[in-house]
C-alpha atoms as a PDB file:
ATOM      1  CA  UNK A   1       0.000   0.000   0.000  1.00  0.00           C
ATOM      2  CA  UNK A   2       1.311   3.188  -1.274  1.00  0.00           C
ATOM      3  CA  UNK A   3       1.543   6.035   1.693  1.00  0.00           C
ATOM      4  CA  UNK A   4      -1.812   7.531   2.864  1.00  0.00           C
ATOM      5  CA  UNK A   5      -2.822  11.010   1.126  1.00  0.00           C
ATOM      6  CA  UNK A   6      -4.004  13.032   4.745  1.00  0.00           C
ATOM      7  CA  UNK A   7      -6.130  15.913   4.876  1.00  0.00           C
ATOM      8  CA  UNK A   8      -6.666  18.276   7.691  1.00  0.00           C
ATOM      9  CA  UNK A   9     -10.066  20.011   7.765  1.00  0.00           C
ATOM     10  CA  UNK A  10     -10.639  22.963  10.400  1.00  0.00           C
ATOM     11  CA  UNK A  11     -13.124  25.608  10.918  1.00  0.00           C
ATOM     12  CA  UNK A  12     -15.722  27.099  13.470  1.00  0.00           C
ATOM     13  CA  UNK A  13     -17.720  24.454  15.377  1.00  0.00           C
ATOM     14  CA  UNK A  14     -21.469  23.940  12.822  1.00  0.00           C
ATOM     15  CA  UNK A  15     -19.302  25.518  10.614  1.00  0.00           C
ATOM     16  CA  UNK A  16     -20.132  22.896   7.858  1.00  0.00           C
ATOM     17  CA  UNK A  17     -16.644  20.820   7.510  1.00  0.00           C
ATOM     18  CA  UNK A  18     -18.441  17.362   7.030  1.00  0.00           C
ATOM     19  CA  UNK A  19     -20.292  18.825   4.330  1.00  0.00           C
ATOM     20  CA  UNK A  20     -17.494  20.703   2.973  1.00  0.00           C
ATOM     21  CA  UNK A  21     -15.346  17.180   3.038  1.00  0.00           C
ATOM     22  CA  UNK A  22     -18.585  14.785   1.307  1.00  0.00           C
ATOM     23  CA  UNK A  23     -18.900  17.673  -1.552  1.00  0.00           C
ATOM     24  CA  UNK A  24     -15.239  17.443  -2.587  1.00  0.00           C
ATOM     25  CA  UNK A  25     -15.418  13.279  -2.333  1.00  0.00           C
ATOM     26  CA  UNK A  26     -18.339  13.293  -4.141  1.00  0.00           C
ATOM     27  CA  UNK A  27     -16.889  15.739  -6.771  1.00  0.00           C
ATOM     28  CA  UNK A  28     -13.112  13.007  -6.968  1.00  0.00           C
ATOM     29  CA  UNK A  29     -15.445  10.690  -6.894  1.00  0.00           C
ATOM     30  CA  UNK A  30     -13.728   8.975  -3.759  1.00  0.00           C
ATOM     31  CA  UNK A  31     -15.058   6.442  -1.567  1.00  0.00           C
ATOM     32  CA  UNK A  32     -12.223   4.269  -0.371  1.00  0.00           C
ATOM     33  CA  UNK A  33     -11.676   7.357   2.333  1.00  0.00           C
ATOM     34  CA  UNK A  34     -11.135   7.098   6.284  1.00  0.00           C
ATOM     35  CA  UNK A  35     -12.859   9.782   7.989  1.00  0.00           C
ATOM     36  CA  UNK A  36     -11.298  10.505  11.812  1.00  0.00           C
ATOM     37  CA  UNK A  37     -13.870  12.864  14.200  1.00  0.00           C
ATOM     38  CA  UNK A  38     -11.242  15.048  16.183  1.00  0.00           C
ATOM     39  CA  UNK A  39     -13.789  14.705  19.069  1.00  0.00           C
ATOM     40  CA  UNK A  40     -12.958  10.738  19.585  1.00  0.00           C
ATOM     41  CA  UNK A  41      -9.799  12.255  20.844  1.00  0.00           C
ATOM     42  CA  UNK A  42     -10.728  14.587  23.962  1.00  0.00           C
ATOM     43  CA  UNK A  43      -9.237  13.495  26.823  1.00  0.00           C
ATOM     44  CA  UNK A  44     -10.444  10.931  28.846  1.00  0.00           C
ATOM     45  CA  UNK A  45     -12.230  11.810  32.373  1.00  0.00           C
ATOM     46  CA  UNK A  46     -13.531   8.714  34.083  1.00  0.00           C
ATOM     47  CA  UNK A  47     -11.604   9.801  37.016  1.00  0.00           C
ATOM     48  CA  UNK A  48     -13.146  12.640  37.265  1.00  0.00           C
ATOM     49  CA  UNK A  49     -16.920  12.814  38.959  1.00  0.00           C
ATOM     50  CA  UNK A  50     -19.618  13.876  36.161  1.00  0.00           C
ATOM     51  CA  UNK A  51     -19.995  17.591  37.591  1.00  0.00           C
ATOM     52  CA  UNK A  52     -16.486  18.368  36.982  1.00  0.00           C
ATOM     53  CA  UNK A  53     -16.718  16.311  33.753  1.00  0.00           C
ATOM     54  CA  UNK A  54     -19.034  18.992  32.524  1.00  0.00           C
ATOM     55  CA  UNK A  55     -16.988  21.824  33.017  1.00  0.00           C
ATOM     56  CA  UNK A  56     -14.103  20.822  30.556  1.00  0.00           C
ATOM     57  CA  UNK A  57     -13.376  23.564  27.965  1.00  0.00           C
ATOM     58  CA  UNK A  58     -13.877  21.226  24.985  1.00  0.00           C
ATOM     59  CA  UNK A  59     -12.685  24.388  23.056  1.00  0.00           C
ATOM     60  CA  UNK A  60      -9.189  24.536  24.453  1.00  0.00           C
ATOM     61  CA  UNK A  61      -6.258  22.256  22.521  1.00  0.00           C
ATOM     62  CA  UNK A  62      -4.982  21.231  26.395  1.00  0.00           C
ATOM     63  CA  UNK A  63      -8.550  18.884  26.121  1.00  0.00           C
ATOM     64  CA  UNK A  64      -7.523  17.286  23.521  1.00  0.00           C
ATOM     65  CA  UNK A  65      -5.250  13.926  23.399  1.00  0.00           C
ATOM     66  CA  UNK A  66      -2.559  14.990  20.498  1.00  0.00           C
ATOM     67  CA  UNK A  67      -0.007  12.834  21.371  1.00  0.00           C
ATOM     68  CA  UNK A  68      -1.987   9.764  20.893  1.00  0.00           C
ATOM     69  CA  UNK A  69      -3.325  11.211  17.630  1.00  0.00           C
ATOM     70  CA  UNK A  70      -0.314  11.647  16.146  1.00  0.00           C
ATOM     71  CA  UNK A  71       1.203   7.988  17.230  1.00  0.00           C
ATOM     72  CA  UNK A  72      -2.218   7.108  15.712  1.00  0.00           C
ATOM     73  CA  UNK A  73      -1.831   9.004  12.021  1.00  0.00           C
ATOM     74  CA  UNK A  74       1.890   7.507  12.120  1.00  0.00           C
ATOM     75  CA  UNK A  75       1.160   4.353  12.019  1.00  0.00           C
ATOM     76  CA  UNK A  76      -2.074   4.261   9.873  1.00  0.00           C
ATOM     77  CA  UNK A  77       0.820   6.638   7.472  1.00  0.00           C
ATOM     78  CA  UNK A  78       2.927   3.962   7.567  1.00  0.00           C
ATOM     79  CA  UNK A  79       0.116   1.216   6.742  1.00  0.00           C
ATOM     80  CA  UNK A  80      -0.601  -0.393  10.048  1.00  0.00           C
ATOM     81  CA  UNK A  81      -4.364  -0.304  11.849  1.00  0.00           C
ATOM     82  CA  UNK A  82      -4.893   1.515  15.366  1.00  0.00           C
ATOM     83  CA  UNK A  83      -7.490   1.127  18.059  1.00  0.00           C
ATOM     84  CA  UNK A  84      -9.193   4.286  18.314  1.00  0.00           C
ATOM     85  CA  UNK A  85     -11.441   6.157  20.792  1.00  0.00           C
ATOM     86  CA  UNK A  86     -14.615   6.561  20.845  1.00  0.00           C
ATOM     87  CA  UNK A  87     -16.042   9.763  23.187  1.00  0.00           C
ATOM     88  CA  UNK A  88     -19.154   9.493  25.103  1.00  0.00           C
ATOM     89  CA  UNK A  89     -20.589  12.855  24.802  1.00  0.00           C
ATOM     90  CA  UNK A  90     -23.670  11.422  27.856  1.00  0.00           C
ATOM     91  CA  UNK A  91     -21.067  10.306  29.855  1.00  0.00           C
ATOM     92  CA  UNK A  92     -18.303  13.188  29.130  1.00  0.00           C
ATOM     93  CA  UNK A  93     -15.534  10.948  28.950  1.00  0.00           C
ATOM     94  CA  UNK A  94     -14.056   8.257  26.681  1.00  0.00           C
ATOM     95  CA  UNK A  95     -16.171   5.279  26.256  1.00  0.00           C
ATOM     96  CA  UNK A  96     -15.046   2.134  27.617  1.00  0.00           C
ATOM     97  CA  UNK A  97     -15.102   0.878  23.592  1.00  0.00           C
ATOM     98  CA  UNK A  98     -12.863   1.222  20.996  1.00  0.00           C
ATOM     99  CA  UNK A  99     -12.914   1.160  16.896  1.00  0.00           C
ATOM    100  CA  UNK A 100     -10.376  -1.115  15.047  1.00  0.00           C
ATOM    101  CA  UNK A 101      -9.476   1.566  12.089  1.00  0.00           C
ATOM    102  CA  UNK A 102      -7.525   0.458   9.072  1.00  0.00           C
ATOM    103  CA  UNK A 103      -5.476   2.443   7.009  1.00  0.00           C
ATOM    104  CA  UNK A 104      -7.250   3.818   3.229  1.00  0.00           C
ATOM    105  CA  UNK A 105      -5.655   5.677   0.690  1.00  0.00           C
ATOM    106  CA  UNK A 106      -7.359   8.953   1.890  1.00  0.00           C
ATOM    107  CA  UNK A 107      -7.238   9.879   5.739  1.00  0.00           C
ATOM    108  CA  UNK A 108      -9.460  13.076   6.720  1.00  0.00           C
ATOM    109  CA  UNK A 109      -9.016  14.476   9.900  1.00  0.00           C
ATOM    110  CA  UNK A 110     -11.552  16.598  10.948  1.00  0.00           C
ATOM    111  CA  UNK A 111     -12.048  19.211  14.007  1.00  0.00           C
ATOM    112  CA  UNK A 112     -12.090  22.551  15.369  1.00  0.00           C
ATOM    113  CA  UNK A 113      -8.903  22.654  16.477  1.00  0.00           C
ATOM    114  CA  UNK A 114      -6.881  20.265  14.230  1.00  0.00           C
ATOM    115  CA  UNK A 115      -4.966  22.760  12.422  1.00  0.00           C
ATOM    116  CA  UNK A 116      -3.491  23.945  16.013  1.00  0.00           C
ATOM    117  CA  UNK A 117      -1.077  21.445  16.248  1.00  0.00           C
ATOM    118  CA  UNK A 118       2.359  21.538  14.886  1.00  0.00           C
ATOM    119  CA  UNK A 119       3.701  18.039  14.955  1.00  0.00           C
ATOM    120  CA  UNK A 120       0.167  17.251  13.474  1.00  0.00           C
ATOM    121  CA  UNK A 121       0.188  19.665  10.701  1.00  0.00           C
ATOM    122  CA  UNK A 122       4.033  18.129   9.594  1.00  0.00           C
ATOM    123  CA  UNK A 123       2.210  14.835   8.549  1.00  0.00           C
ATOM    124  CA  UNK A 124      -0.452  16.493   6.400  1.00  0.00           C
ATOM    125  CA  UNK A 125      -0.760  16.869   2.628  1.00  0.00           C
ATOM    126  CA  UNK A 126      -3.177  19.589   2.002  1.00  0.00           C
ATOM    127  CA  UNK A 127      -4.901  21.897   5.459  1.00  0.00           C
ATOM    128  CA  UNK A 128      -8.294  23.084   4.595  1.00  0.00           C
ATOM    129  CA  UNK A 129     -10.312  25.905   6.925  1.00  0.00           C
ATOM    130  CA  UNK A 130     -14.098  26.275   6.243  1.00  0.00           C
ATOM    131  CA  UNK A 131     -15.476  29.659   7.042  1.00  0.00           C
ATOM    132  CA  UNK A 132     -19.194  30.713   8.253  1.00  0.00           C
ATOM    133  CA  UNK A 133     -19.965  33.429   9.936  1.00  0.00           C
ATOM    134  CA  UNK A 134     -20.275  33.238  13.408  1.00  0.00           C
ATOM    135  CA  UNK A 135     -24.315  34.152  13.869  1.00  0.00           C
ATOM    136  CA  UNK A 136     -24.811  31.169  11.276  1.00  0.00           C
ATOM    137  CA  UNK A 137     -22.716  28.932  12.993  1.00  0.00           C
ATOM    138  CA  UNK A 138     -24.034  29.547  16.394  1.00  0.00           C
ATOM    139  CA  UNK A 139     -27.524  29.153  14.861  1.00  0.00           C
ATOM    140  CA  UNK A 140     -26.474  25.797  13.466  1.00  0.00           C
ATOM    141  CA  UNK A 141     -25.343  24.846  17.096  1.00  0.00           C
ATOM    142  CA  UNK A 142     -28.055  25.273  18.975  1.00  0.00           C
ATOM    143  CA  UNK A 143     -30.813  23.177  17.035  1.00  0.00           C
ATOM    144  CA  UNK A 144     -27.996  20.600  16.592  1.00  0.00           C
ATOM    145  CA  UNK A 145     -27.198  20.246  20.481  1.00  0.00           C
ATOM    146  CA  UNK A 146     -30.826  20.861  21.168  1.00  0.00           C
ATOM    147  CA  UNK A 147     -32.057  18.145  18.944  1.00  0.00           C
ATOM    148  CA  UNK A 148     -29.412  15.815  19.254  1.00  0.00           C
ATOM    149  CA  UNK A 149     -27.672  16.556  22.290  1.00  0.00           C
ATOM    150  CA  UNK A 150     -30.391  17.030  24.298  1.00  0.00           C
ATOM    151  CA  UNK A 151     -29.266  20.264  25.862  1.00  0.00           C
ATOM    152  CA  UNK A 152     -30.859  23.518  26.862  1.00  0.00           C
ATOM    153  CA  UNK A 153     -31.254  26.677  25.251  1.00  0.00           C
ATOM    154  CA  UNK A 154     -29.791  28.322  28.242  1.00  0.00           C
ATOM    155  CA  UNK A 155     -26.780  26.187  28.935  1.00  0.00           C
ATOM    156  CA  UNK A 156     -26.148  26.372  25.232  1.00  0.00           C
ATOM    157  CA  UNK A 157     -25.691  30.081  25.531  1.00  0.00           C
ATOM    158  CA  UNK A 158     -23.772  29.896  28.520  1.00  0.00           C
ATOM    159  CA  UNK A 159     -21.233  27.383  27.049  1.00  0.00           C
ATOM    160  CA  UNK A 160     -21.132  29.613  23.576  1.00  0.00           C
ATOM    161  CA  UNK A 161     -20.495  32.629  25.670  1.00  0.00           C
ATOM    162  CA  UNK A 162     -17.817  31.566  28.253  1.00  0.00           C
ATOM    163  CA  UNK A 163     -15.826  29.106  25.726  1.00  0.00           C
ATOM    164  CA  UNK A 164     -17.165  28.785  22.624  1.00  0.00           C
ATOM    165  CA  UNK A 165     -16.933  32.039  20.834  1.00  0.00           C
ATOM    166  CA  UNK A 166     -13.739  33.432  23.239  1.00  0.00           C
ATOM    167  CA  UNK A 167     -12.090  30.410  22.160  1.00  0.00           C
ATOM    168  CA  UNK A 168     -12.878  30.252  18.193  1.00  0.00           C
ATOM    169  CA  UNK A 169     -11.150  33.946  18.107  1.00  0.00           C
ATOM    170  CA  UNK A 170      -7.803  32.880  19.901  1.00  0.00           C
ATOM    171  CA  UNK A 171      -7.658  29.621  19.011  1.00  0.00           C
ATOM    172  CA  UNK A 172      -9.280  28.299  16.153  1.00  0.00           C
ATOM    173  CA  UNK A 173      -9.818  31.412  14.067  1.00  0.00           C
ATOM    174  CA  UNK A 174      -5.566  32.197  13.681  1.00  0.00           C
ATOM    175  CA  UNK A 175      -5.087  28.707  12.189  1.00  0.00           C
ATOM    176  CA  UNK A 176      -6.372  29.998   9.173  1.00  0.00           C
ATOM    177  CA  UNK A 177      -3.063  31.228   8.310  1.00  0.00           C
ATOM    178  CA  UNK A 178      -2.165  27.046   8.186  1.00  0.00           C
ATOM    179  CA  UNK A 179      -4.488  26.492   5.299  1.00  0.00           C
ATOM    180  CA  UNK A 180      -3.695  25.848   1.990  1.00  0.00           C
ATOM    181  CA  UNK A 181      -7.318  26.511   0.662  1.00  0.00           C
ATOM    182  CA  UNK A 182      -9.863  28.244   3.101  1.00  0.00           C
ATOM    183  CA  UNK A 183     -13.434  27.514   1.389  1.00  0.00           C
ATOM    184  CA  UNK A 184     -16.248  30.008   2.220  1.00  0.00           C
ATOM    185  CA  UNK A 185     -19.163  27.811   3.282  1.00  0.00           C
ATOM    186  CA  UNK A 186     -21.715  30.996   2.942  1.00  0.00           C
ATOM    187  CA  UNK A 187     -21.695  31.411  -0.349  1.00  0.00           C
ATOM    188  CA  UNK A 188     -20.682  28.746  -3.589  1.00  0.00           C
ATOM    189  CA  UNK A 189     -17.409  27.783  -3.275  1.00  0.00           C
ATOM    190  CA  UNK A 190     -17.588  25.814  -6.234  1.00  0.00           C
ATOM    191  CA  UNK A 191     -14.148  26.585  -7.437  1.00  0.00           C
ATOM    192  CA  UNK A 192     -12.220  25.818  -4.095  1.00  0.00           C
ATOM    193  CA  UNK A 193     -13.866  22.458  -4.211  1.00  0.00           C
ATOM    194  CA  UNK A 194     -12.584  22.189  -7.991  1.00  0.00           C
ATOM    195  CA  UNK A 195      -9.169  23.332  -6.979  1.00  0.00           C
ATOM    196  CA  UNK A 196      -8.554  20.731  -3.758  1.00  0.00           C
ATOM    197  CA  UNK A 197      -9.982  17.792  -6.200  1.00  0.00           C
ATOM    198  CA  UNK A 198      -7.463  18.709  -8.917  1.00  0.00           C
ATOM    199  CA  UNK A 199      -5.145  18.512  -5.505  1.00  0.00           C
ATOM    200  CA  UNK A 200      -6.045  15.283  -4.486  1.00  0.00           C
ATOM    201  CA  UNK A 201      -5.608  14.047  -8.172  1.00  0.00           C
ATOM    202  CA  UNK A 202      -2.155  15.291  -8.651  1.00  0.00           C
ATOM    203  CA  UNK A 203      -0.994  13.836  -5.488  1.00  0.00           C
ATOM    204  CA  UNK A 204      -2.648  10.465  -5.749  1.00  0.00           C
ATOM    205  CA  UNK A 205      -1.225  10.353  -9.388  1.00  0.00           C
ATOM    206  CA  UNK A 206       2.180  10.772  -8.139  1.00  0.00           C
ATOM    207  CA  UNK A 207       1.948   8.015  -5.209  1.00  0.00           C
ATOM    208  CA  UNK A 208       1.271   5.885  -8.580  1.00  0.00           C
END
């Protein structure tokens, strides 16, 4: 197996990175593709009681589990299959089961805060940033964590106004400046989509 083409995708939380990601597989026409949620890697808290489980800054890169990410991506790089995470979003912490992952041709990491990390970024081919504006993306938020979170207009707020939005400008936001392509998701974007395809082409071509 030729070495893994990996992709970094970043942007605002409901920013629309998933969508962003199935638009330009549909448009390769790509399906052998391993997809990796960020969020399985948050750090694990079963130590912790649920109260103070609540209170984590899921915003912050310290709540996130890096280092086993990027022992992860090295070895699916170098063709061999991991056991990864799985978080429990009810529970706050890392489920007690894991996913057997094998490596594809195409790895796409996705996640807020992806781009943040330095040793990360070293192993990617192309870093992608999708944009929204931040009243759409909150928007997009709420009836998400409302409808499939189960949460509460007010603590939804609270969360968006402590960490959420204080953390996307000096955290998230300046990663921008990582990206090799930052696709506007509030408007067609048509041509960025073209452009990262033609990307993913050359590069898969040349692995050949």
């Amino acid at each position: 197996m030729k070495k893994p083409l990996l992709i970094l995708v970043s942007g605002g939380s409901a920013s629309g990175k998933s969508t962003v990601v199935q638009e330009i597989l549909d448009k390769a026409g790509l399906e052998d593709v391993l997809i990796i949620k960020h969020d399985d890697y948050y750090l694990d808290q079963s130590d912790l009681p649920i109260d103070k489980r609540y209170k984590m800054n899921y915003d912050h890169p310290s709540s996130l589990d890096n280092e086993l990410l990027f022992s992860h991506l090295k070895k699916l790089l170098s063709g061999e299959s991991i056991n990864k995470p799985i978080y429990d979003f009810d529970l706050y912490t890392r489920s007690s089961v894991v996913e057997r992952v094998n490596p594809k041709p195409i790895i796409i990491i996705e996640g807020i805060l992806i781009l943040e990390n330095e040793k990360i970024r070293s192993l990617s081919d192309i870093n992608l940033f999708v944009e929204l504006d931040d009243d759409t993306r909150f928007i997009r938020r709420m009836l998400r964590d409302m409808k499939e979170r189960g949460r509460s207009l007010e603590s939804i707020i609270d969360q968006y106004e402590k960490t959420v939005k204080p953390m996307f400008h000096k955290y998230i936001k300046p990663t921008k400046r990582y990206a090799d392509v930052i696709i506007p998701n509030d408007r067609k974007h048509d041509i960025a989509v073209d452009l990262i395809v033609t990307k993913i082409e050359q590069i898969l071509g040349d692995r050949l």
